[in-house]
C-alpha atoms as a PDB file:
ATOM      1  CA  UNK A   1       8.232  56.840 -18.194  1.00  0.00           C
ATOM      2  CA  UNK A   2       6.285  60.049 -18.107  1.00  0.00           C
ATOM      3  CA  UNK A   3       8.379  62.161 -19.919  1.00  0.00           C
ATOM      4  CA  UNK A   4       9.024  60.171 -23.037  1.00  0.00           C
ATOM      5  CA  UNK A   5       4.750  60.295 -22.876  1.00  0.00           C
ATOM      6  CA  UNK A   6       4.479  64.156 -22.769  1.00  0.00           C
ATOM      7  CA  UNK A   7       6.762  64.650 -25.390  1.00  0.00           C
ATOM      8  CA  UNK A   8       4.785  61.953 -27.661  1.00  0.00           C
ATOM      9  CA  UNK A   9       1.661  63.851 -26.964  1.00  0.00           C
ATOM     10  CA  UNK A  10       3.561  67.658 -27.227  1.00  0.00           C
ATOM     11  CA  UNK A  11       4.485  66.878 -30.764  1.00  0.00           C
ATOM     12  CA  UNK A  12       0.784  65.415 -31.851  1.00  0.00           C
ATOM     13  CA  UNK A  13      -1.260  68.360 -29.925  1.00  0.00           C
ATOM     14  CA  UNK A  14       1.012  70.823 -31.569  1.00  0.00           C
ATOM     15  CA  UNK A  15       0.950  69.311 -35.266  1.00  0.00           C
ATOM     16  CA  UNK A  16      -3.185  68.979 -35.035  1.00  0.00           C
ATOM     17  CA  UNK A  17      -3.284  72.364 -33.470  1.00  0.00           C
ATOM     18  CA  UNK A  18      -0.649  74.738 -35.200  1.00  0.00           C
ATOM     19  CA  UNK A  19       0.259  73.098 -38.581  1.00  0.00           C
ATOM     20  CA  UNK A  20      -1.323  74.396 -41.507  1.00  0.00           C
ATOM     21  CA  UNK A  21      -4.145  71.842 -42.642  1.00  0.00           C
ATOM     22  CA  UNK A  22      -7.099  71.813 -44.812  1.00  0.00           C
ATOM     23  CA  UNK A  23     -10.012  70.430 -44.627  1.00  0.00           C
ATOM     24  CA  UNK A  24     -10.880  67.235 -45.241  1.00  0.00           C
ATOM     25  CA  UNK A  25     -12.928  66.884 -48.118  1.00  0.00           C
ATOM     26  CA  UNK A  26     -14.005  63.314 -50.141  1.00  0.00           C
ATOM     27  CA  UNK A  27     -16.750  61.934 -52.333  1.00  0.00           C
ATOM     28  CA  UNK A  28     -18.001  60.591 -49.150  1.00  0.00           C
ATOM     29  CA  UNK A  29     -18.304  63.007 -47.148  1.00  0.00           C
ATOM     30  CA  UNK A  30     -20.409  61.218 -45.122  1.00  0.00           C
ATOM     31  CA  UNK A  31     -17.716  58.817 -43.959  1.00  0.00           C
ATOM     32  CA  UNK A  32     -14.990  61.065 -42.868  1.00  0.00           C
ATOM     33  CA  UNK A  33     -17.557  63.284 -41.061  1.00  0.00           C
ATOM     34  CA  UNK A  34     -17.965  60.176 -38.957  1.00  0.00           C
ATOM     35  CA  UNK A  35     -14.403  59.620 -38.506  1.00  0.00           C
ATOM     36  CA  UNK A  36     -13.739  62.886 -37.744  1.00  0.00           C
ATOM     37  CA  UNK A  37     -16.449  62.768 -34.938  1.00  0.00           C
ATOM     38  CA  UNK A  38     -15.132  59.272 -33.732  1.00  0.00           C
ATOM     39  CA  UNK A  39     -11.151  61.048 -33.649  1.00  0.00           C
ATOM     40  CA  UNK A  40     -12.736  63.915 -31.748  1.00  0.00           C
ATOM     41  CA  UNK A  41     -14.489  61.069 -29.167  1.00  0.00           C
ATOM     42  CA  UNK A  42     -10.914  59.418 -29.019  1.00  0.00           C
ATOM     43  CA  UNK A  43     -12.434  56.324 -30.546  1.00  0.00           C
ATOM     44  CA  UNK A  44      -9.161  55.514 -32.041  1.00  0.00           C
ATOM     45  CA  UNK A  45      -9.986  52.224 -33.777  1.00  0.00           C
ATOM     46  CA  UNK A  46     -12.934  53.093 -35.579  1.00  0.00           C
ATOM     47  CA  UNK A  47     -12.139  56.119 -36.533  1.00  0.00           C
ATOM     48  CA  UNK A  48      -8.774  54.279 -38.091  1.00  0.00           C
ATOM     49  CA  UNK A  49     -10.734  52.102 -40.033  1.00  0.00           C
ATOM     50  CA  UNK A  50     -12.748  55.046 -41.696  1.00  0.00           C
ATOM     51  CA  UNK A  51     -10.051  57.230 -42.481  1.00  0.00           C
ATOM     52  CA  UNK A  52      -8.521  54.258 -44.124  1.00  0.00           C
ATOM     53  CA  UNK A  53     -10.966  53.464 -46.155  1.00  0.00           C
ATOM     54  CA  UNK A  54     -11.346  56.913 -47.369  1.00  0.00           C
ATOM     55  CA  UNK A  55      -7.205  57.328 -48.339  1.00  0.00           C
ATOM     56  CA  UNK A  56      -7.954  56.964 -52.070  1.00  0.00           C
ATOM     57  CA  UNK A  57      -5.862  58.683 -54.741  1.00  0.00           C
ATOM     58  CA  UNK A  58      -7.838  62.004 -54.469  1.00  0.00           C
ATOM     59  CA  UNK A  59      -7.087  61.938 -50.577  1.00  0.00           C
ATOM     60  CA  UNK A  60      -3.356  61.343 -50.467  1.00  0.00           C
ATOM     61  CA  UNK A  61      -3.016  65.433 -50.376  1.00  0.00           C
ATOM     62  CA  UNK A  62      -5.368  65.698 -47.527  1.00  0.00           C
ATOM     63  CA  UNK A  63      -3.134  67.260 -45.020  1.00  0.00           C
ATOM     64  CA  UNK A  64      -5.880  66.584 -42.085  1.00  0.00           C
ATOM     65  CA  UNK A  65      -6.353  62.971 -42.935  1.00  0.00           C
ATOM     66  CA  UNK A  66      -2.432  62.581 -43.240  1.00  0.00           C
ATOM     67  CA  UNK A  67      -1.747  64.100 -39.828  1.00  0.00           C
ATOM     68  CA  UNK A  68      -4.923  62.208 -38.303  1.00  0.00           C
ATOM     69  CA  UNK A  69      -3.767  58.548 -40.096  1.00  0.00           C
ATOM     70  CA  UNK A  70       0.156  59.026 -38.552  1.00  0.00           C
ATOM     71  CA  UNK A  71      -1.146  60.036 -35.406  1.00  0.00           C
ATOM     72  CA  UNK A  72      -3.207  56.726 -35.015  1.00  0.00           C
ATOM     73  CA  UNK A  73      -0.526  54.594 -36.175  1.00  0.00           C
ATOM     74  CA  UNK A  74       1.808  55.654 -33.919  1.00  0.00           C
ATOM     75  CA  UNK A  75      -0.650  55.259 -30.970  1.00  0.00           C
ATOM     76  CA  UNK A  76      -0.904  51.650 -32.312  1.00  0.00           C
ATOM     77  CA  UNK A  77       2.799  51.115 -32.625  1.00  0.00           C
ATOM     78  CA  UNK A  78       2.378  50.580 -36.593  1.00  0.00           C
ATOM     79  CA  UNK A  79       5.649  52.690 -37.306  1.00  0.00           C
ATOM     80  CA  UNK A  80       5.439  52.086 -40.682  1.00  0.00           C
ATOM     81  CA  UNK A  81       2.713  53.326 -41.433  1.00  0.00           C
ATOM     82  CA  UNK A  82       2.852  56.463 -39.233  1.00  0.00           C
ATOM     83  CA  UNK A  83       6.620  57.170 -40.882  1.00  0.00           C
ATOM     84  CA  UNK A  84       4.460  56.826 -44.099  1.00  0.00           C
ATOM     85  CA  UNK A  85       1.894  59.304 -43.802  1.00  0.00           C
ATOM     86  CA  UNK A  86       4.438  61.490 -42.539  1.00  0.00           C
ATOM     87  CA  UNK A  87       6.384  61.235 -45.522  1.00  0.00           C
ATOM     88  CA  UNK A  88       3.995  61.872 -47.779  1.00  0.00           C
ATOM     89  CA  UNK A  89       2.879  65.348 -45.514  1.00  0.00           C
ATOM     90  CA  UNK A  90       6.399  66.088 -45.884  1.00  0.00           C
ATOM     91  CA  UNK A  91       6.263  66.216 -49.797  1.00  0.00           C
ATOM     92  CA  UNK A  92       3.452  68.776 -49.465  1.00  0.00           C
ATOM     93  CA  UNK A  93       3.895  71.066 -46.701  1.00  0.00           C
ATOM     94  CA  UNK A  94       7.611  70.456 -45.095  1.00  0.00           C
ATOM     95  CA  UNK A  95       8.872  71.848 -41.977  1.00  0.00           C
ATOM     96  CA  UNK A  96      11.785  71.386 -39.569  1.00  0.00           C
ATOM     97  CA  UNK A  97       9.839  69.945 -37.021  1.00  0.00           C
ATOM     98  CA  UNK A  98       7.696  66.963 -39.261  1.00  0.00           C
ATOM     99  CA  UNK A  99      11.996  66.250 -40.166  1.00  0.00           C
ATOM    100  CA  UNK A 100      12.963  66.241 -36.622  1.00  0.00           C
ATOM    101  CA  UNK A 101       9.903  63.826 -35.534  1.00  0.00           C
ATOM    102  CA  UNK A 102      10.853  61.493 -38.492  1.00  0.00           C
ATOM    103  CA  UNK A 103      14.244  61.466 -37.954  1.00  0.00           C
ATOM    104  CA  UNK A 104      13.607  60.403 -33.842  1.00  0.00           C
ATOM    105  CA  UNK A 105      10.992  57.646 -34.896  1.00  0.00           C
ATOM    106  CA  UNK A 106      13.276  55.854 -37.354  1.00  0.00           C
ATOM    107  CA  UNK A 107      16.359  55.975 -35.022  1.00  0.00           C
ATOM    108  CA  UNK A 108      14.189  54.301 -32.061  1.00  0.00           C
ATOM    109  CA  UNK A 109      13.118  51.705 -34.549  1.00  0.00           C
ATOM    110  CA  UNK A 110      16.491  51.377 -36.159  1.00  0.00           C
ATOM    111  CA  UNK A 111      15.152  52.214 -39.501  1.00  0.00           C
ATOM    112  CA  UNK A 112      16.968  53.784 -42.178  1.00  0.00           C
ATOM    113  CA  UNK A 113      16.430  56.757 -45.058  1.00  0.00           C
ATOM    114  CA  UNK A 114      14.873  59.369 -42.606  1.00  0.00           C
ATOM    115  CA  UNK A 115      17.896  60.810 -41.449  1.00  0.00           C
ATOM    116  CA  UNK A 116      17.486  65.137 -41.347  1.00  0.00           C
ATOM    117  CA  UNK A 117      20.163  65.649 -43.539  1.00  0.00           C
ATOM    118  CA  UNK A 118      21.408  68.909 -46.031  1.00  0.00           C
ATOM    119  CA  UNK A 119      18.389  66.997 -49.012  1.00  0.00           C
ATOM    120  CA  UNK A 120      15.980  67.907 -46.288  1.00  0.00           C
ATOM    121  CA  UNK A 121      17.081  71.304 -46.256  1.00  0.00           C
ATOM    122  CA  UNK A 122      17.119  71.602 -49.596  1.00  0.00           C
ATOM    123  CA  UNK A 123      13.261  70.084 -49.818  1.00  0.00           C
ATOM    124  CA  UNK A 124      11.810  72.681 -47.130  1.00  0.00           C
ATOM    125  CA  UNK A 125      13.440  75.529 -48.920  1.00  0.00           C
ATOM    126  CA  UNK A 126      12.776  74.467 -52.755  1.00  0.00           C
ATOM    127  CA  UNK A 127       9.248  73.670 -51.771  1.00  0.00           C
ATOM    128  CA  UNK A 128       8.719  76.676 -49.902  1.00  0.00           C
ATOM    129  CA  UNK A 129       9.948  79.147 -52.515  1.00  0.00           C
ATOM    130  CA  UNK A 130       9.975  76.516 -55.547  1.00  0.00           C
ATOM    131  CA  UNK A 131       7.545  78.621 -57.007  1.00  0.00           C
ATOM    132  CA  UNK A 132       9.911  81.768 -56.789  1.00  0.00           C
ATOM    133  CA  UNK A 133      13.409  80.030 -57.800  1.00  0.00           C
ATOM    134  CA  UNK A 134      12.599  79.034 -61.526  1.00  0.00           C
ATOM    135  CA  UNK A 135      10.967  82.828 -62.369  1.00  0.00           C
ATOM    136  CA  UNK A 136      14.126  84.425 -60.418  1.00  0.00           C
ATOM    137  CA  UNK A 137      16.608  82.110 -62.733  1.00  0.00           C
ATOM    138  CA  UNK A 138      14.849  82.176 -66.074  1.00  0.00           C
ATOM    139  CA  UNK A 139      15.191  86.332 -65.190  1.00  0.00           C
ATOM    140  CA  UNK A 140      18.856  86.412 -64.863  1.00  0.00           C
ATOM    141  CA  UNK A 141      18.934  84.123 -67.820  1.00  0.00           C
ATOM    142  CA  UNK A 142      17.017  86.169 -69.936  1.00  0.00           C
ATOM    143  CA  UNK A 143      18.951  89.203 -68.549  1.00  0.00           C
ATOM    144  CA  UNK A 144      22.291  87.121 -69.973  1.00  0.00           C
ATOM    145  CA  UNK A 145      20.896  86.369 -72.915  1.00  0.00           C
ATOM    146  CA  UNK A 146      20.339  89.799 -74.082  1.00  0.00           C
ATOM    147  CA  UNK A 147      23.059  90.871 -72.744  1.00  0.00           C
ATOM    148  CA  UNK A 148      25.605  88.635 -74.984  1.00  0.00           C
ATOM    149  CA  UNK A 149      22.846  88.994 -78.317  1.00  0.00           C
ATOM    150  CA  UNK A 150      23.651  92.978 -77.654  1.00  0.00           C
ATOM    151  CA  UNK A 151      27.507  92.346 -77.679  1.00  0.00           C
ATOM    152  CA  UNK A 152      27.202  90.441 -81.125  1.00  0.00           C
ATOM    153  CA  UNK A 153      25.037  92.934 -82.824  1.00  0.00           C
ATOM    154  CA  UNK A 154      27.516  95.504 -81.436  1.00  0.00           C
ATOM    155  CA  UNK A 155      30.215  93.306 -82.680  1.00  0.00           C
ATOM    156  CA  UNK A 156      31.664  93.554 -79.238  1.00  0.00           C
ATOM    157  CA  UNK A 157      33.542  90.298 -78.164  1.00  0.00           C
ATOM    158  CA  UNK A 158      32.594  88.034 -76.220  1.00  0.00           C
ATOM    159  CA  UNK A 159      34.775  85.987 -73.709  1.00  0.00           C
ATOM    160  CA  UNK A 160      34.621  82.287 -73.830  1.00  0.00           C
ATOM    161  CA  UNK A 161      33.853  82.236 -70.018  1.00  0.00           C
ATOM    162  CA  UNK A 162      31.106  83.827 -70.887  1.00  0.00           C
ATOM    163  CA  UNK A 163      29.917  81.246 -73.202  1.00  0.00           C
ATOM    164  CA  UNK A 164      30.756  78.618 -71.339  1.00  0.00           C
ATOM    165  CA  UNK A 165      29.153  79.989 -68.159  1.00  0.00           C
ATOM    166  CA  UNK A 166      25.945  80.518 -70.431  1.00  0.00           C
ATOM    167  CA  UNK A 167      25.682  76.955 -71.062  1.00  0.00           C
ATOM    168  CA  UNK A 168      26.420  75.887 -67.431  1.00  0.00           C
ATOM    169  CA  UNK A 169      23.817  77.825 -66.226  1.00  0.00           C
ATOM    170  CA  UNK A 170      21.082  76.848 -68.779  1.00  0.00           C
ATOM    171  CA  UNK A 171      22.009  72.984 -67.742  1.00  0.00           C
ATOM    172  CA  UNK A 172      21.565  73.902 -64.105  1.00  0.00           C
ATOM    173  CA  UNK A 173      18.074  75.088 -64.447  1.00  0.00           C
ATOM    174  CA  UNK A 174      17.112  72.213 -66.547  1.00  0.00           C
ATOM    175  CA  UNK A 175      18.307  70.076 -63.760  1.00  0.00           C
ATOM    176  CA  UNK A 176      16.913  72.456 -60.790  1.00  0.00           C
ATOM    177  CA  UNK A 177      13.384  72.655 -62.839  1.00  0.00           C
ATOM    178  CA  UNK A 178      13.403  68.927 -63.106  1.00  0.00           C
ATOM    179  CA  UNK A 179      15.099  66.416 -60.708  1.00  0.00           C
ATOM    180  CA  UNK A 180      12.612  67.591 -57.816  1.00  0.00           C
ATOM    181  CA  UNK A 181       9.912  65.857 -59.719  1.00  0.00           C
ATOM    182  CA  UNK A 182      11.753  62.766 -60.654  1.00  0.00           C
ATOM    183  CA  UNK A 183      13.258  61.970 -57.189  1.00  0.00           C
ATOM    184  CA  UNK A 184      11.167  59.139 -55.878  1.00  0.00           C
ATOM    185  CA  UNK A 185      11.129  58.101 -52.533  1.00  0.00           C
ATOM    186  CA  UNK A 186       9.584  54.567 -51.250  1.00  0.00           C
ATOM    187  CA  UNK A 187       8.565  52.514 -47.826  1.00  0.00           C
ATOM    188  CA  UNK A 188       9.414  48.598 -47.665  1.00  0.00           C
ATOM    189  CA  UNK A 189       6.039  47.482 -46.403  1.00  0.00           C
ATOM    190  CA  UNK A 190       6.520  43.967 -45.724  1.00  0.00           C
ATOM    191  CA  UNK A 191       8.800  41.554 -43.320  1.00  0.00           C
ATOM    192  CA  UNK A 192      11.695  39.421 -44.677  1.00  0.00           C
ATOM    193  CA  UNK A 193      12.313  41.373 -47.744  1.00  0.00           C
ATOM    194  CA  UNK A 194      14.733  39.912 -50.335  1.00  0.00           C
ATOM    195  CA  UNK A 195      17.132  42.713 -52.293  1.00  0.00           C
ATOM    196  CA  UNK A 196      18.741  41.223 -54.899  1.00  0.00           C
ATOM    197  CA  UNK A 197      21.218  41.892 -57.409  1.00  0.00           C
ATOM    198  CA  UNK A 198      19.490  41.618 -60.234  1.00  0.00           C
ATOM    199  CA  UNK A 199      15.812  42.207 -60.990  1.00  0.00           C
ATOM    200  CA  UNK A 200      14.930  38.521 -60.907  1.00  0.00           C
ATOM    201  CA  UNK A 201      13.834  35.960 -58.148  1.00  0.00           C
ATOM    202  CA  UNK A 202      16.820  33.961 -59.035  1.00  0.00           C
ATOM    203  CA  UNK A 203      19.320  36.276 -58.493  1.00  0.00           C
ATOM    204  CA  UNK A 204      21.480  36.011 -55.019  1.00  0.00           C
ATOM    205  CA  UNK A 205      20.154  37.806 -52.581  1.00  0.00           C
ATOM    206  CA  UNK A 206      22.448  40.622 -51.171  1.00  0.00           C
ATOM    207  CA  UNK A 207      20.798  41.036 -47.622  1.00  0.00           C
ATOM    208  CA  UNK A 208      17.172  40.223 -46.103  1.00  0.00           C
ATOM    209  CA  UNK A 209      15.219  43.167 -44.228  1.00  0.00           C
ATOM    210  CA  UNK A 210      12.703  44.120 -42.338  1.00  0.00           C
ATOM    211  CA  UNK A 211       9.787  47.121 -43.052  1.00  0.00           C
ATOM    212  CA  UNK A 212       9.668  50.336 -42.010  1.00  0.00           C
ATOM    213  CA  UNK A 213      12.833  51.446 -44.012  1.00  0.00           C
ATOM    214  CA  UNK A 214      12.946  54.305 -46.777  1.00  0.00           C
ATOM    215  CA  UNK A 215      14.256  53.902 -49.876  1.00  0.00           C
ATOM    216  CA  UNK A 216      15.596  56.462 -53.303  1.00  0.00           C
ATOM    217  CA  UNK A 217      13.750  54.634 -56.368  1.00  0.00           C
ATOM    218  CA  UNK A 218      16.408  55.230 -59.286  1.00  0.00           C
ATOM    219  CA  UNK A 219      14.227  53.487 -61.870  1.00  0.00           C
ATOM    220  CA  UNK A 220      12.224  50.120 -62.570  1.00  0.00           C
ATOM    221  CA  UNK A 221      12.479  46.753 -64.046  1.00  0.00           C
ATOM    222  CA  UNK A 222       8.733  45.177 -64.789  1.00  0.00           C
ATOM    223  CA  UNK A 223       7.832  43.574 -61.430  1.00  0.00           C
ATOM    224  CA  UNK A 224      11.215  45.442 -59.972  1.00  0.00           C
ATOM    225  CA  UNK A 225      12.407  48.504 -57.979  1.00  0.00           C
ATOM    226  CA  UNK A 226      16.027  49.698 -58.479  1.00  0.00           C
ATOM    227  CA  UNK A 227      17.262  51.244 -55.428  1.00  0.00           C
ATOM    228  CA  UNK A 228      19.629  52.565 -53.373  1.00  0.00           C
ATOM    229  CA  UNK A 229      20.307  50.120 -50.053  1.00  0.00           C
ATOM    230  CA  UNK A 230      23.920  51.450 -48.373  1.00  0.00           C
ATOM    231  CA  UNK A 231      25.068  53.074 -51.061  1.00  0.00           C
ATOM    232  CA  UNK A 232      24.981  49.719 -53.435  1.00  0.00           C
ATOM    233  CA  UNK A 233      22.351  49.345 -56.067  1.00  0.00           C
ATOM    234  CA  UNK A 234      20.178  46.756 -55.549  1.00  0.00           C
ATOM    235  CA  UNK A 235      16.264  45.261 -56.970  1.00  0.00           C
ATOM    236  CA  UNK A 236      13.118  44.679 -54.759  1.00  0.00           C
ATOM    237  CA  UNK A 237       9.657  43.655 -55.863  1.00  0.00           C
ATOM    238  CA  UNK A 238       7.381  46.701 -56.115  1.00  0.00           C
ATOM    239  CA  UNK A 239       4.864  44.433 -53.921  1.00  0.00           C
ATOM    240  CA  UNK A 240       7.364  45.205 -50.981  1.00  0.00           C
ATOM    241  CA  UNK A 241       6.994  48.772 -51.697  1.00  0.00           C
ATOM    242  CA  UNK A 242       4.832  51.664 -50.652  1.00  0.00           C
ATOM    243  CA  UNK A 243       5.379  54.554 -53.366  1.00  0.00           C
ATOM    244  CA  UNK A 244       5.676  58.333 -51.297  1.00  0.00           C
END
């Protein structure tokens, strides 16, 4: 019984301590101030409902309060929430470890979508040297480009690999600039939850599930969520839905 303990409290004491965070800062600044002195007291519940109340649109960055919020739902068995708030620290400041913890949470609640897989790789790097990747491509692009407009004022030939490779690699930085920032990722928040076929309460239902499982949005119906549910397209209601 002890050990599973320590290494619940290992993870959260190094996550508040080590991982990069800023500081929390809101129009009322009042409020989290007082939260942040009831965390510090280990006043769990009332410091909950503060920080709460203060995840508004502008906060939903706030590293602190997104480490702080996870950390309380977990110590109140909300798993949901806590795989949540995780999530959405993973979109801004990924790391091996935040993967890991996700990974273990959702397999001991047999939830689904957090497996730590070759995407997650793919996140920590890109969003780690995103900034880097599209100057370092549009280089060797430019580099290509003046290297082919050379040829034809030289009247030098040039190969149709060449062209072809040309337009491969101009579509593959189109896509690498812009899929990150489409893919959409989503929590079902609520019990019982019907997917269906087709985006309409009418339509047969294909299975019936519970929360806590994450979900790739592919695109939207008016009250509907197309998604991906074992590798089948299905619809749920956007109500059952937390957006990451």
């Amino acid at each position: 019984m002890q050990a599973p303990i320590k290494k619940y409290l290992l993870f959260w004491i190094f996550m508040l301590t080590f991982f990069p965070v800023s500081e929390t800062v809101s129009a009322n600044k009042m409020e989290l101030k007082a939260a942040d002195s009831l965390f510090a007291m280990a006043k769990y519940p009332e410091a909950l409902i503060l920080f709460k109340k203060n995840f508004k649109e502008e906060e939903k960055n706030n590293q602190s309060l997104l480490l702080k919020l996870a950390f309380l739902a977990e110590k109140t068995n909300n798993y949901t929430d806590c795989l949540f708030y995780l999530s959405k620290l993973a979109l801004i400041n990924p790391s091996r470890k935040l993967f890991e913890k996700m990974d273990k949470l959702a397999a001991e609640q047999n939830l689904t979508g957090y497996e730590f897989d070759d995407y997650n790789y793919f996140i920590i790097f890109y969003r780690r040297y995103g900034d880097y990747i599209p100057i370092l491509l549009l280089t060797l692009g430019t580099y290509i480009v003046v290297i082919m407009v050379t040829k034809v004022r030289r009247r030098e030939p040039i190969l149709q690999i060449h062209k072809v490779s040309i337009v491969i690699y101009l579509v593959a930085l189109l896509g690498i600039l812009n899929v990150p920032s489409l893919y959409q990722t989503c929590i079902i928040v609520n019990e019982n939850t019907f997917l269906r076929d087709d985006p309409s309460s009418a339509a047969p239902v294909v299975e019936k599930v519970g929360k806590g499982h994450k979900l790739v949005i592919l695109g939207s119906v008016d009250h509907w969520n197309r998604v991906i549910w074992n590798n089948r397209i299905v619809y749920i209601r956007k109500s059952d839905l937390w957006i990451i």
